[in-house]
Protein backbone atom coordinates (compact mmCIF):
# COMPACT_ATOMS: atom_id res chain seq x y z
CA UNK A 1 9.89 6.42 29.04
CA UNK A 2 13.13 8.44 28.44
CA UNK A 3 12.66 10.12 31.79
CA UNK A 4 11.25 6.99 33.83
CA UNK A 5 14.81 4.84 32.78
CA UNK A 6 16.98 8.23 34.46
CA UNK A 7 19.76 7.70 33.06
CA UNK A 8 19.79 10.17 30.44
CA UNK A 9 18.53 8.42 27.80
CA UNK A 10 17.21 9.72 24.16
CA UNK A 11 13.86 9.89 23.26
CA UNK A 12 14.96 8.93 20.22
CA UNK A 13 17.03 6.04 21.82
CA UNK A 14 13.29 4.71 23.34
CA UNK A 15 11.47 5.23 19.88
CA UNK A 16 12.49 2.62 17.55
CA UNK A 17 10.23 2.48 14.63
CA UNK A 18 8.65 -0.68 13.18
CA UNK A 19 6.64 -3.39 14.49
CA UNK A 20 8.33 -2.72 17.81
CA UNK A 21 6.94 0.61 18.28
CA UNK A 22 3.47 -1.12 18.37
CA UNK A 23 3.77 -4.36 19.99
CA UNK A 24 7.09 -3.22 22.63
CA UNK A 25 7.11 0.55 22.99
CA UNK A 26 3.33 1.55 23.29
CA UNK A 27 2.69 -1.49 25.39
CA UNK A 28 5.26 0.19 28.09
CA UNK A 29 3.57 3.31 27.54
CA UNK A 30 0.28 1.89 28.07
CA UNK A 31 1.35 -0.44 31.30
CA UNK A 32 2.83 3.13 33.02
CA UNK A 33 -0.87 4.65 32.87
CA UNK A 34 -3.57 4.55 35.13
CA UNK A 35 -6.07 1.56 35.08
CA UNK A 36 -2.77 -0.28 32.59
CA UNK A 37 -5.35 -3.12 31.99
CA UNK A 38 -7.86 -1.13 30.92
CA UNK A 39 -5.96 1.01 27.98
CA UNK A 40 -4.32 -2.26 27.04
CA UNK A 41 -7.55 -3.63 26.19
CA UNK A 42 -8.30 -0.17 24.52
CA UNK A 43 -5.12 -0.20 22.75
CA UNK A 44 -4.95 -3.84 21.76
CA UNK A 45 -8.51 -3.54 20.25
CA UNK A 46 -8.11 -0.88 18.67
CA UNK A 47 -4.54 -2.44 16.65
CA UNK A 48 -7.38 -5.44 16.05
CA UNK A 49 -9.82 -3.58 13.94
CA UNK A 50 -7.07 -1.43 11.82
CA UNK A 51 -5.86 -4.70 11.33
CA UNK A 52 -8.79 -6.37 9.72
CA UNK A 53 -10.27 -3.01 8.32
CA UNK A 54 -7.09 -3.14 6.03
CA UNK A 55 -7.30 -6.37 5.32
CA UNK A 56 -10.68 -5.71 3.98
CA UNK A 57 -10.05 -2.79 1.47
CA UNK A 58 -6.89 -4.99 0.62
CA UNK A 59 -8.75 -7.91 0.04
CA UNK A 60 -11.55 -6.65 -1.55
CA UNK A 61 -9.53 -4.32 -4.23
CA UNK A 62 -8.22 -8.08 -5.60
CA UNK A 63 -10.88 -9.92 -5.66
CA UNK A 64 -13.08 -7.12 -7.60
CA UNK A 65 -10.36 -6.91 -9.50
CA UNK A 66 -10.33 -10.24 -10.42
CA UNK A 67 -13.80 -10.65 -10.65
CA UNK A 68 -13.81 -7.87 -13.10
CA UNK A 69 -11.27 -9.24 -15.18
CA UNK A 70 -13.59 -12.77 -15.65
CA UNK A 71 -17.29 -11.54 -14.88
CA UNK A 72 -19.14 -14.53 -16.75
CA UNK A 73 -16.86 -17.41 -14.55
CA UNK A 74 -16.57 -15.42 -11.10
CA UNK A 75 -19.28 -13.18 -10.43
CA UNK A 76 -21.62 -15.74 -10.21
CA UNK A 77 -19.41 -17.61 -7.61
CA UNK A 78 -17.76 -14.50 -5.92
CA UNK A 79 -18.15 -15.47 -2.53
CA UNK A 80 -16.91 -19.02 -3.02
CA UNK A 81 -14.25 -17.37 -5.05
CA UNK A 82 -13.86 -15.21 -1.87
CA UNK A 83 -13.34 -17.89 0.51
CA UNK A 84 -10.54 -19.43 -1.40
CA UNK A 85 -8.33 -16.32 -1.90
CA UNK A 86 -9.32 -16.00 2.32
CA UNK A 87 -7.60 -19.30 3.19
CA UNK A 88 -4.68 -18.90 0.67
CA UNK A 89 -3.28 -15.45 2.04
CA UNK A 90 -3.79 -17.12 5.87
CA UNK A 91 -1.56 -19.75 4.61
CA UNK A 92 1.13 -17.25 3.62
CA UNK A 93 0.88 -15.45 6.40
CA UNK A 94 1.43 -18.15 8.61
CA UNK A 95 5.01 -18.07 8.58
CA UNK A 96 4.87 -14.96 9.56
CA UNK A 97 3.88 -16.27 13.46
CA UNK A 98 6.56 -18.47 13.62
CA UNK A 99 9.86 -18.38 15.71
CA UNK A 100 11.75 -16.37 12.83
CA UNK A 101 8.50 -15.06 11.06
CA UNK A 102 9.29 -11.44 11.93
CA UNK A 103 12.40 -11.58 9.61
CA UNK A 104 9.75 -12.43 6.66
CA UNK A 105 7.50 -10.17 7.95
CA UNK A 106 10.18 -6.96 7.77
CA UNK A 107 11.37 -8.27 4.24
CA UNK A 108 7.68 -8.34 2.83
CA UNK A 109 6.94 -4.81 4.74
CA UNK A 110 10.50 -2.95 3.78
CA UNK A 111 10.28 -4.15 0.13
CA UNK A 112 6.44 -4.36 -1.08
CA UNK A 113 3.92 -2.93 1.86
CA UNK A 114 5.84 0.41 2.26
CA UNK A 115 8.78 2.71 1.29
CA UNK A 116 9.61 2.30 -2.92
CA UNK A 117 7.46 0.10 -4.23
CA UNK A 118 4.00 1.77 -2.28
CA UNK A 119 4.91 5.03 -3.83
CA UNK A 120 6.17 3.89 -7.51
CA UNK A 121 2.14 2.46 -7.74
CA UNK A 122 0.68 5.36 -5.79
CA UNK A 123 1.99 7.92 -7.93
CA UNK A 124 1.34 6.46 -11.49
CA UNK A 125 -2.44 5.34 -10.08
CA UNK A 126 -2.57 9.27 -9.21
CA UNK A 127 -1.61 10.19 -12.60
CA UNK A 128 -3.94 7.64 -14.52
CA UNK A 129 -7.26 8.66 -12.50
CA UNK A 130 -6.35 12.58 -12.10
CA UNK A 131 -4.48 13.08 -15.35
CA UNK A 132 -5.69 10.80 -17.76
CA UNK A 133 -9.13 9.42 -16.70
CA UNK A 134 -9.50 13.39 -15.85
CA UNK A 135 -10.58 15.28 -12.73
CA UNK A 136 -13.37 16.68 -14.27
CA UNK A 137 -14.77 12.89 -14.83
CA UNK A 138 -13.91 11.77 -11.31
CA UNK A 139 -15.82 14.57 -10.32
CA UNK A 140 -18.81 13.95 -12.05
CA UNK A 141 -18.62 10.20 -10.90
CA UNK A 142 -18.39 11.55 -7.02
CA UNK A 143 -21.23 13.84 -8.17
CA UNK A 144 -23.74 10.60 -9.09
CA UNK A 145 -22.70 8.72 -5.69
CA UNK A 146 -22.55 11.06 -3.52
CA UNK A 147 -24.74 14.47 -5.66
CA UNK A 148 -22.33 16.86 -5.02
CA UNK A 149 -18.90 17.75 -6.80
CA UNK A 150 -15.31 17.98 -4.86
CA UNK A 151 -14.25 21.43 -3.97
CA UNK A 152 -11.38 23.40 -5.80
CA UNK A 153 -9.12 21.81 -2.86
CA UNK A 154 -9.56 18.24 -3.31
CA UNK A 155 -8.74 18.80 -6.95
CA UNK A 156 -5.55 20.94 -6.51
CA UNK A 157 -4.29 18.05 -4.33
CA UNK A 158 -4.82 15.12 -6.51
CA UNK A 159 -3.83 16.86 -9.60
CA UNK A 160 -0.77 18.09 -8.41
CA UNK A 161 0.24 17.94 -4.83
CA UNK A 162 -0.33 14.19 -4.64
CA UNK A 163 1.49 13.25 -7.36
CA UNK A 164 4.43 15.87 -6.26
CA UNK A 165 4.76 14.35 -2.95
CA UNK A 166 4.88 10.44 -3.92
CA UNK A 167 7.15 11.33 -6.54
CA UNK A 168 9.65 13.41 -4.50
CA UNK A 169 9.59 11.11 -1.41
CA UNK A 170 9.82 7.86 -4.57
CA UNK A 171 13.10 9.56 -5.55
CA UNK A 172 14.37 10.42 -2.32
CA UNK A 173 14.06 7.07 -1.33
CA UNK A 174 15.86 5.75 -4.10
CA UNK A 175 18.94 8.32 -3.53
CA UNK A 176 18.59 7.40 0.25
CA UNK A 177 18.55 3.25 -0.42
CA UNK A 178 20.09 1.77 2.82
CA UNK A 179 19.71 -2.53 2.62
CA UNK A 180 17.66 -3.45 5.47
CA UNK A 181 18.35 -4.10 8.76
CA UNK A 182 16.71 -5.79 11.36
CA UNK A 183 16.71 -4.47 14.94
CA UNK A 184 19.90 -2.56 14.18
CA UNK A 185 22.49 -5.47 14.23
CA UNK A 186 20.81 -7.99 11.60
CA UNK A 187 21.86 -7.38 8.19
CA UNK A 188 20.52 -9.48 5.68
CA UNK A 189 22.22 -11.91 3.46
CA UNK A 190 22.87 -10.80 -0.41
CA UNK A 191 20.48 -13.23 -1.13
CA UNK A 192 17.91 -12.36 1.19
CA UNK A 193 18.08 -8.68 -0.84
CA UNK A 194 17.70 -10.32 -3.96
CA UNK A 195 14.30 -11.85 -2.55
CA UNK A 196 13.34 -8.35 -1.45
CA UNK A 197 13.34 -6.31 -5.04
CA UNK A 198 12.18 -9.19 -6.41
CA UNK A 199 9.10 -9.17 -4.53
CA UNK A 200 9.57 -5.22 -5.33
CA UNK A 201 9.71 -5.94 -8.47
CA UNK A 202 7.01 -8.37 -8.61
CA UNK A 203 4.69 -5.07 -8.06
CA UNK A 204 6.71 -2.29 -9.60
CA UNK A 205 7.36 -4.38 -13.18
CA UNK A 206 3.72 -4.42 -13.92
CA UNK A 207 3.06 -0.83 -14.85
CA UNK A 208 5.95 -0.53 -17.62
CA UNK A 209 5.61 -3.78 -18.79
CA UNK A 210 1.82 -3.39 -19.62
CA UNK A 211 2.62 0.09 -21.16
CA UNK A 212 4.93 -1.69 -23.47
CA UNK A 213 3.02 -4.63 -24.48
CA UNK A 214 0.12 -2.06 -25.00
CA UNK A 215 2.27 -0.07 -27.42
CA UNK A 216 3.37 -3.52 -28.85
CA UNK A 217 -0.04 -5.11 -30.03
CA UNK A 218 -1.91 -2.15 -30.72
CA UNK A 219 -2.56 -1.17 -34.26
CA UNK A 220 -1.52 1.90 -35.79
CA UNK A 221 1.13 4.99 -35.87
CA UNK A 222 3.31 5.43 -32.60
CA UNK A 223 1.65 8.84 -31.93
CA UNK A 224 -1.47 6.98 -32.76
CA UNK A 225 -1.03 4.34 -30.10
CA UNK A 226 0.45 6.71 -27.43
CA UNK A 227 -3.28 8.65 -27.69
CA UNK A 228 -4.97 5.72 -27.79
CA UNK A 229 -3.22 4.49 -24.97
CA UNK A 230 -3.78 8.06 -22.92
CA UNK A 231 -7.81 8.23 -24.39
CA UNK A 232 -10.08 7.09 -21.16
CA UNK A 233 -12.61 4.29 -22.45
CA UNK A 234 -15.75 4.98 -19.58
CA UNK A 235 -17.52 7.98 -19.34
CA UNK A 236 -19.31 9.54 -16.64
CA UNK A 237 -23.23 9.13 -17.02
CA UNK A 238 -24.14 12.49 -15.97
CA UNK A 239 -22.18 15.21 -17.74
């Protein structure tokens, strides 16, 4: 695209990323190609089912969460249950379409769907299912689904590169914190930021906050709670 514009443009002038890159610059890319209409279709299709098979892991991780957390009242009615969590996150994401829904939609994606917040829950769920759950149960619970155990290279990743790599990019995005800017001349309002960590926050609070009303209501010494806190509660049938 650089070259086809001759003017001496940047690649990196062309390349933008964000929902741009997806919907603008790939769709330019795709109409310069031989048989355009036929790659398009390709290409569209292809954004259509990443699209819903995220929503589904999404969507499924909350409601069995959910569904976990009240067994007697929802399992029975899961897929009514289902249907109702379906129709309230369309009707959030509806403004999202509209005439200024890409503003919302770069404020929900730059503060909760990537960057900080993704990697502040990645990295402690690494450290709770590798660390404290243990690696050696995780493997025995891969072991009963699938009857054989993880090599020595899965492990060395989730035990330590994993964690290493969400918590250095975590803190280099914290030293690196630029507010956000919308196709390079929009900067949001102060108030508009506010909305932003506090949908961060919404997600990142959660983890501490737990971990200190755990240490709050549970009996016994501090070094008792901190073990008891750290102890994993399931086990593994097959040892």
């Amino acid at each position: 695209m650089a070259y086809l514009k001759g003017d001496g443009t940047e690649v990196a002038d062309v390349v933008k990323s964000g929902p741009g890159l997806a919907f603008i610059t790939y769709s330019e890319v795709v109409s310069q190609l031989h048989n355009s209409p036929l790659w398009a279709t390709v290409f569209f299709f292809m954004l259509l089912i990443l699209g819903i098979n995220s929503q589904f892991c999404t969507v499924e991780t909350f409601i069995t969460g959910i569904v976990d957390e009240w067994p007697s009242l929802l399992r029975p009615r899961r897929e009514v249950f289902t249907v109702v969590i379906v129709i309230i996150l369309y009707m959030l994401g509806l403004p999202m379409v509209t005439k200024g829904g890409m503003y919302i939609f770069q404020l929900m994606d730059y503060y909760s769907a990537s960057g900080m917040t993704l990697l502040f829950t990645v990295f402690f769920q690494t450290i709770a299912i590798t660390w404290v759950y243990g690696v050696k149960r995780l493997s025995s619970n891969i072991e009963e689904m699938t009857g054989y155990r993880p090599n020595w290279y899965f492990l060395a990743t989730w035990v330590f590169v994993s964690p290493a790599i969400c918590l250095g990019i975590f803190l280099f995005s914290v030293l690196r914190y630029k507010p956000l800017v919308y196709a390079e001349t929009y900067v949001y309002p102060w108030w508009g930021e506010v909305l932003g960590w506090g949908i961060a926050l919404a997600s990142m609070l959660w983890i501490p906050l737990y971990a200190f009303h755990f240490m709050l209501v549970t009996p016994g010494s501090l070094k008792d709670r901190l073990i008891a806190g750290i102890t994993p509660t399931l086990r593994p049938s097959k040892k």
